[in-house]
C-alpha atoms as a PDB file:
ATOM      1  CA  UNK A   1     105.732  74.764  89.874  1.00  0.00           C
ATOM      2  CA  UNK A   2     107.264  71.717  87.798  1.00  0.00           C
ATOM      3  CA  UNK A   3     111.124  72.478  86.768  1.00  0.00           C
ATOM      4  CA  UNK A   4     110.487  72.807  83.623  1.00  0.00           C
ATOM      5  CA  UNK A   5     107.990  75.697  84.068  1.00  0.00           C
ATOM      6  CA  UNK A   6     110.692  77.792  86.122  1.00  0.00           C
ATOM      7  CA  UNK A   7     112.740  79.033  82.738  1.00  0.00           C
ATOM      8  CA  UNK A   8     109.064  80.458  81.407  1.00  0.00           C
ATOM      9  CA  UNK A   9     108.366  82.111  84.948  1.00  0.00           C
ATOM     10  CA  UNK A  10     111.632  83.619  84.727  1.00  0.00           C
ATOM     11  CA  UNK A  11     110.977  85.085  81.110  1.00  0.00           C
ATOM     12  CA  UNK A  12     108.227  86.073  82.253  1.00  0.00           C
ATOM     13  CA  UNK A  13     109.222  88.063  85.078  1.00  0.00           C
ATOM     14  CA  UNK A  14     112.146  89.314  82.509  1.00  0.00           C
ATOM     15  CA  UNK A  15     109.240  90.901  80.481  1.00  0.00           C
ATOM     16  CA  UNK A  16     108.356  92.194  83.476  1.00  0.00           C
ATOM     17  CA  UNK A  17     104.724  90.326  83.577  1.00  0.00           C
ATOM     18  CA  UNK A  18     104.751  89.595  87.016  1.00  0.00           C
ATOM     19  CA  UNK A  19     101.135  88.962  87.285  1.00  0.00           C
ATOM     20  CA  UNK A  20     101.400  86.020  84.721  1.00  0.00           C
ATOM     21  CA  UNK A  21     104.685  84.569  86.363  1.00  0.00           C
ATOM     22  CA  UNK A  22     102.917  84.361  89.614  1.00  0.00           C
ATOM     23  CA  UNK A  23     100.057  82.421  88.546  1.00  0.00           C
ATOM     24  CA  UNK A  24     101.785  80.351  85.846  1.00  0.00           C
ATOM     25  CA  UNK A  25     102.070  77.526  87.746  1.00  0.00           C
ATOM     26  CA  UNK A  26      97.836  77.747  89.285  1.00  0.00           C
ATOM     27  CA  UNK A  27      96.849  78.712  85.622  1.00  0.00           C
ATOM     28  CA  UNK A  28      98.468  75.396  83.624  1.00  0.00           C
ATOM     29  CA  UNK A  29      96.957  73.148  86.467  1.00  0.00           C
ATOM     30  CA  UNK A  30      93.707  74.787  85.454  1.00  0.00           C
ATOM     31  CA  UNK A  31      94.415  74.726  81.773  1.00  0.00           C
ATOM     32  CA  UNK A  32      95.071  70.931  82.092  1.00  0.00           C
ATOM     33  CA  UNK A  33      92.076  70.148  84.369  1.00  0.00           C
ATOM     34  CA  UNK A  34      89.603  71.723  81.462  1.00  0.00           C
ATOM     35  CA  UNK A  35      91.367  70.828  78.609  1.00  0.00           C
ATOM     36  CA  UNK A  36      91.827  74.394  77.861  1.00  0.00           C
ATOM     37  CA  UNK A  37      93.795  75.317  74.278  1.00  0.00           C
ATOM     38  CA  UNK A  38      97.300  77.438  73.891  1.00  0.00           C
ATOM     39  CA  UNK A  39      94.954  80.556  72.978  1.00  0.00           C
ATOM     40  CA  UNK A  40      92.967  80.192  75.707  1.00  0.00           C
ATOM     41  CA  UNK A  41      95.484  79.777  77.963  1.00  0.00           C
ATOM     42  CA  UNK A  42      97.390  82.877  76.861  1.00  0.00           C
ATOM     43  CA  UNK A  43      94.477  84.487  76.834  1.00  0.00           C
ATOM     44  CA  UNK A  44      93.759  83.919  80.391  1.00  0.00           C
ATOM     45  CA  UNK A  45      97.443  85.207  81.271  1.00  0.00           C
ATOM     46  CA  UNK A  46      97.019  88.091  79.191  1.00  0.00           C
ATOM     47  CA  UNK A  47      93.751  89.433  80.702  1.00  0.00           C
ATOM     48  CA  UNK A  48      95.227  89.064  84.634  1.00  0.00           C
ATOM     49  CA  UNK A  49      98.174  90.685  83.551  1.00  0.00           C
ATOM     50  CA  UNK A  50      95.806  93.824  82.083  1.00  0.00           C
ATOM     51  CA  UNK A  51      93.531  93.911  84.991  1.00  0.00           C
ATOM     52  CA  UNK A  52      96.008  93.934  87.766  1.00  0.00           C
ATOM     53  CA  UNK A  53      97.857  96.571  86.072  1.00  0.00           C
ATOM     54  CA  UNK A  54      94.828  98.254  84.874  1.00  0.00           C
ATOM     55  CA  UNK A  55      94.255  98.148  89.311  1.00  0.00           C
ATOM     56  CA  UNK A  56      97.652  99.241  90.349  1.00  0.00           C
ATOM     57  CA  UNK A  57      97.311 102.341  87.643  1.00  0.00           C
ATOM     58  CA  UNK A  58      94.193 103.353  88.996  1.00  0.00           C
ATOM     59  CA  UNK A  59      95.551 103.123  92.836  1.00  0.00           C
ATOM     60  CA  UNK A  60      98.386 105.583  91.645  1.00  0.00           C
ATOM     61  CA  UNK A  61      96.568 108.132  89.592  1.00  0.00           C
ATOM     62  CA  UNK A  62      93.917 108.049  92.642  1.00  0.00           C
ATOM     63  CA  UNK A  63      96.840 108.352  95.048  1.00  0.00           C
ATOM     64  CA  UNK A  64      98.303 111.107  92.939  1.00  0.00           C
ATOM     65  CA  UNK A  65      95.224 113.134  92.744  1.00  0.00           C
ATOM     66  CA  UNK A  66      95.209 114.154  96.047  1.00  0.00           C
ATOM     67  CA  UNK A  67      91.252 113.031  96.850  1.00  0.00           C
ATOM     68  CA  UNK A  68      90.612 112.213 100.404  1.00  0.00           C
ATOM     69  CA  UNK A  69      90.524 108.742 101.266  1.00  0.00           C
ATOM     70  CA  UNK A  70      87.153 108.311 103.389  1.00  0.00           C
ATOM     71  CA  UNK A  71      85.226 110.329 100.596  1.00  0.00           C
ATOM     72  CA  UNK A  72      82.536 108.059  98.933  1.00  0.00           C
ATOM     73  CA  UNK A  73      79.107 108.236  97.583  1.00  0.00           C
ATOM     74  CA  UNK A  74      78.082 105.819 100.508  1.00  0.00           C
ATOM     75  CA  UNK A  75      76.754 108.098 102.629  1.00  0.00           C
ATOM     76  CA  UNK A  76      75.695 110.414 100.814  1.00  0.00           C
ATOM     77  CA  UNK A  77      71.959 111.168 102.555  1.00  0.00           C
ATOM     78  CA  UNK A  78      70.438 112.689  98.919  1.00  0.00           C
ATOM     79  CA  UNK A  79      67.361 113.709 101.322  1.00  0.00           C
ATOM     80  CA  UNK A  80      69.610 116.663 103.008  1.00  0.00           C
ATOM     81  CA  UNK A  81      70.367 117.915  99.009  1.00  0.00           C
ATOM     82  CA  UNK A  82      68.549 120.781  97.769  1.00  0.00           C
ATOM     83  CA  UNK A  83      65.755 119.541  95.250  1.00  0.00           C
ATOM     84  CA  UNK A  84      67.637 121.177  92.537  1.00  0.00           C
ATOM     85  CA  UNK A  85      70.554 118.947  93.234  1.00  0.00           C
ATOM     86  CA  UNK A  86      68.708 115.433  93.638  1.00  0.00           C
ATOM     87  CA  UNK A  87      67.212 116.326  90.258  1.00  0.00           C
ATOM     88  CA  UNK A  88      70.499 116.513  88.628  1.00  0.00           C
ATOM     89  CA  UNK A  89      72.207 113.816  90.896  1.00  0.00           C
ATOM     90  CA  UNK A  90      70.863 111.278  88.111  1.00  0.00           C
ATOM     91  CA  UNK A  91      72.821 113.082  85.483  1.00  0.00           C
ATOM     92  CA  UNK A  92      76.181 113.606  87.151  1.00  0.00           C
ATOM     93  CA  UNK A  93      76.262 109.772  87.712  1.00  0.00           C
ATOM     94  CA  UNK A  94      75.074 108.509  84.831  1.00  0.00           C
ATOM     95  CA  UNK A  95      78.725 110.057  83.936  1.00  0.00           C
ATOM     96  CA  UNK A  96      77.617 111.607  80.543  1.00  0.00           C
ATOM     97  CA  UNK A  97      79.543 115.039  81.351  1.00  0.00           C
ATOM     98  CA  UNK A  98      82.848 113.508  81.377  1.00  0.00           C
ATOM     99  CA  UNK A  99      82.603 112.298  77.450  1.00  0.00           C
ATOM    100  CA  UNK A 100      81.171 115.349  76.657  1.00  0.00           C
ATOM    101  CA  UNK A 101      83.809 116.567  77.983  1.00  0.00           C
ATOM    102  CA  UNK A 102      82.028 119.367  80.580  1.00  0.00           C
ATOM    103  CA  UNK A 103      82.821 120.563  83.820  1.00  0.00           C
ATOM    104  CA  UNK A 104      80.613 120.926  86.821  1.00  0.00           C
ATOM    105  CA  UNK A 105      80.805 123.745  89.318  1.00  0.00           C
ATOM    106  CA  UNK A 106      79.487 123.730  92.601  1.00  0.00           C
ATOM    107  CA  UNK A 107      78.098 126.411  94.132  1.00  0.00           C
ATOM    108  CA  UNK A 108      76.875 126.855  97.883  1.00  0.00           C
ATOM    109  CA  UNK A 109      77.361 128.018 101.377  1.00  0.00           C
ATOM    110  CA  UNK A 110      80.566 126.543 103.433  1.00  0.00           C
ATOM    111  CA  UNK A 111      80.051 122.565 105.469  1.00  0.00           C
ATOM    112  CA  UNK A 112      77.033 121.585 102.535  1.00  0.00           C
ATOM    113  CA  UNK A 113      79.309 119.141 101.185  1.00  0.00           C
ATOM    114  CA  UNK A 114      79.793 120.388  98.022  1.00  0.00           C
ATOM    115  CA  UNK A 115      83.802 119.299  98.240  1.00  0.00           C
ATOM    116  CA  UNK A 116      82.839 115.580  99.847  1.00  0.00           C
ATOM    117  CA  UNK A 117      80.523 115.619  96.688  1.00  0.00           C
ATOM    118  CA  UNK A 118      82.953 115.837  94.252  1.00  0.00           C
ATOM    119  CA  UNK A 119      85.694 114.163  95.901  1.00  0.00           C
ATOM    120  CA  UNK A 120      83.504 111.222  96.146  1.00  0.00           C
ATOM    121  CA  UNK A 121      82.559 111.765  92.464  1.00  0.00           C
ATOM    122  CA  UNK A 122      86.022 111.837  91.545  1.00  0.00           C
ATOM    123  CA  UNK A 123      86.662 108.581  93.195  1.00  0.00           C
ATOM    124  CA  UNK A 124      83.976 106.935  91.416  1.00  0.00           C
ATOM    125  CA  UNK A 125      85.022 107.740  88.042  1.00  0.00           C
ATOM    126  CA  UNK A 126      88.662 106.688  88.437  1.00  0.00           C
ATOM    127  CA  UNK A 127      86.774 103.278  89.046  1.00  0.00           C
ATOM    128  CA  UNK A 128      84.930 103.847  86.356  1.00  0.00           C
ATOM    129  CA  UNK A 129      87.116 104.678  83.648  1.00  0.00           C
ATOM    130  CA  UNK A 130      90.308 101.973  83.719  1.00  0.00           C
ATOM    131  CA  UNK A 131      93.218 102.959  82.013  1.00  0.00           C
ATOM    132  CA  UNK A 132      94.660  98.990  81.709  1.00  0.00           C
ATOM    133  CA  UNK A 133      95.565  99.495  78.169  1.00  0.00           C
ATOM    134  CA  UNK A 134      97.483 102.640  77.100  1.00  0.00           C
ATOM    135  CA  UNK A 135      96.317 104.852  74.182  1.00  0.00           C
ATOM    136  CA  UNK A 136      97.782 104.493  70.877  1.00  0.00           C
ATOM    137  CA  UNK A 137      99.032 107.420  69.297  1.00  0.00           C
ATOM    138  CA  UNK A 138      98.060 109.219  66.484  1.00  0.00           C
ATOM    139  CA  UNK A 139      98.350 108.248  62.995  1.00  0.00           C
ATOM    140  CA  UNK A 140     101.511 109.807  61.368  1.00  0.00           C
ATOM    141  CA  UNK A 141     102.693 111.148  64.753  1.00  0.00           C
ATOM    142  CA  UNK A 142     105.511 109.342  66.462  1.00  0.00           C
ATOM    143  CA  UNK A 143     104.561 108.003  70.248  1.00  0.00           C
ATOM    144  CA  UNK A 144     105.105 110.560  73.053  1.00  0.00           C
ATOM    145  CA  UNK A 145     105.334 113.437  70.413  1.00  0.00           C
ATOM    146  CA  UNK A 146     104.901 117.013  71.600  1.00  0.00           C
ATOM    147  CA  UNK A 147     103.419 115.108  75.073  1.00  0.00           C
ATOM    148  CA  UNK A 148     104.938 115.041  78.667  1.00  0.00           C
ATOM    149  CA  UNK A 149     102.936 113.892  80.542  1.00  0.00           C
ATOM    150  CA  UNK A 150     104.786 113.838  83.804  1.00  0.00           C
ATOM    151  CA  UNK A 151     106.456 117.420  83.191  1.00  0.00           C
ATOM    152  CA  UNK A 152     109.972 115.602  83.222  1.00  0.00           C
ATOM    153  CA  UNK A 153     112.880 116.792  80.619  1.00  0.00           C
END
């Protein structure tokens, strides 16, 4: 990185966009090379910095849920499911449930898989779903209000 790029890095870091600091230097060399503006350039910063937090906040909520590590849809052999559930297999990923807001129980006799299923499903969705960008609150209510989320006083 040039000298004069090191007082930015540092802000950066400051700020605490550490994403952006480390690939300041990578990301003007590429900005220069294509003639790139100021807005695109920021712009390019920006969205590293959102998906490798967006990444890291997924890796802890997964981590903090508590679902097994080797559980994935991978081998899941949808030949050994009951017809029932390979009709409804389409469904559960096609992940409509979870806007709707609905639950799904499983049902079944102990070592079918039913807690592999879900574990798996769970794993997907946290994929799925990326939290990069918090939610805004409410109109008229301040942030935070009435919420705690990690049951801290």
């Amino acid at each position: 990185m040039p000298a004069n790029d090191e007082p930015l890095a540092t802000l950066l870091r400051a700020f605490n966009l550490g994403t952006m600091a480390r690939i300041l230097p990578e990301a003007l060399t590429q900005a220069e090379q294509q003639n790139w503006s100021h807005r695109e350039l920021l712009l390019h910063l920006c969205e590293s910095e959102a998906q490798e937090r967006g990444a890291r906040l997924t890796e802890r909520l997964l981590k903090a849920s508590g679902l097994p590590e080797g559980k994935t849809l991978a081998p899941l052999d949808e030949a050994a499911l009951p017809e029932r559930v390979r009709r409804q297999l389409p469904s559960l990923l096609a992940r409509d449930f979870v806007e709707r807001n609905e639950n799904i129980l499983a049902f079944g006799r102990p070592g079918r898989g039913k807690s592999h299923f879900l574990a798996a499903l769970g794993r997907e969705f946290a994929n799925f779903f990326p939290r990069s960008i918090p939610p805004l609150p409410l109109r008229g209510s301040p942030a935070g209000a009435g919420s705690n989320p990690r049951g801290k006083k």
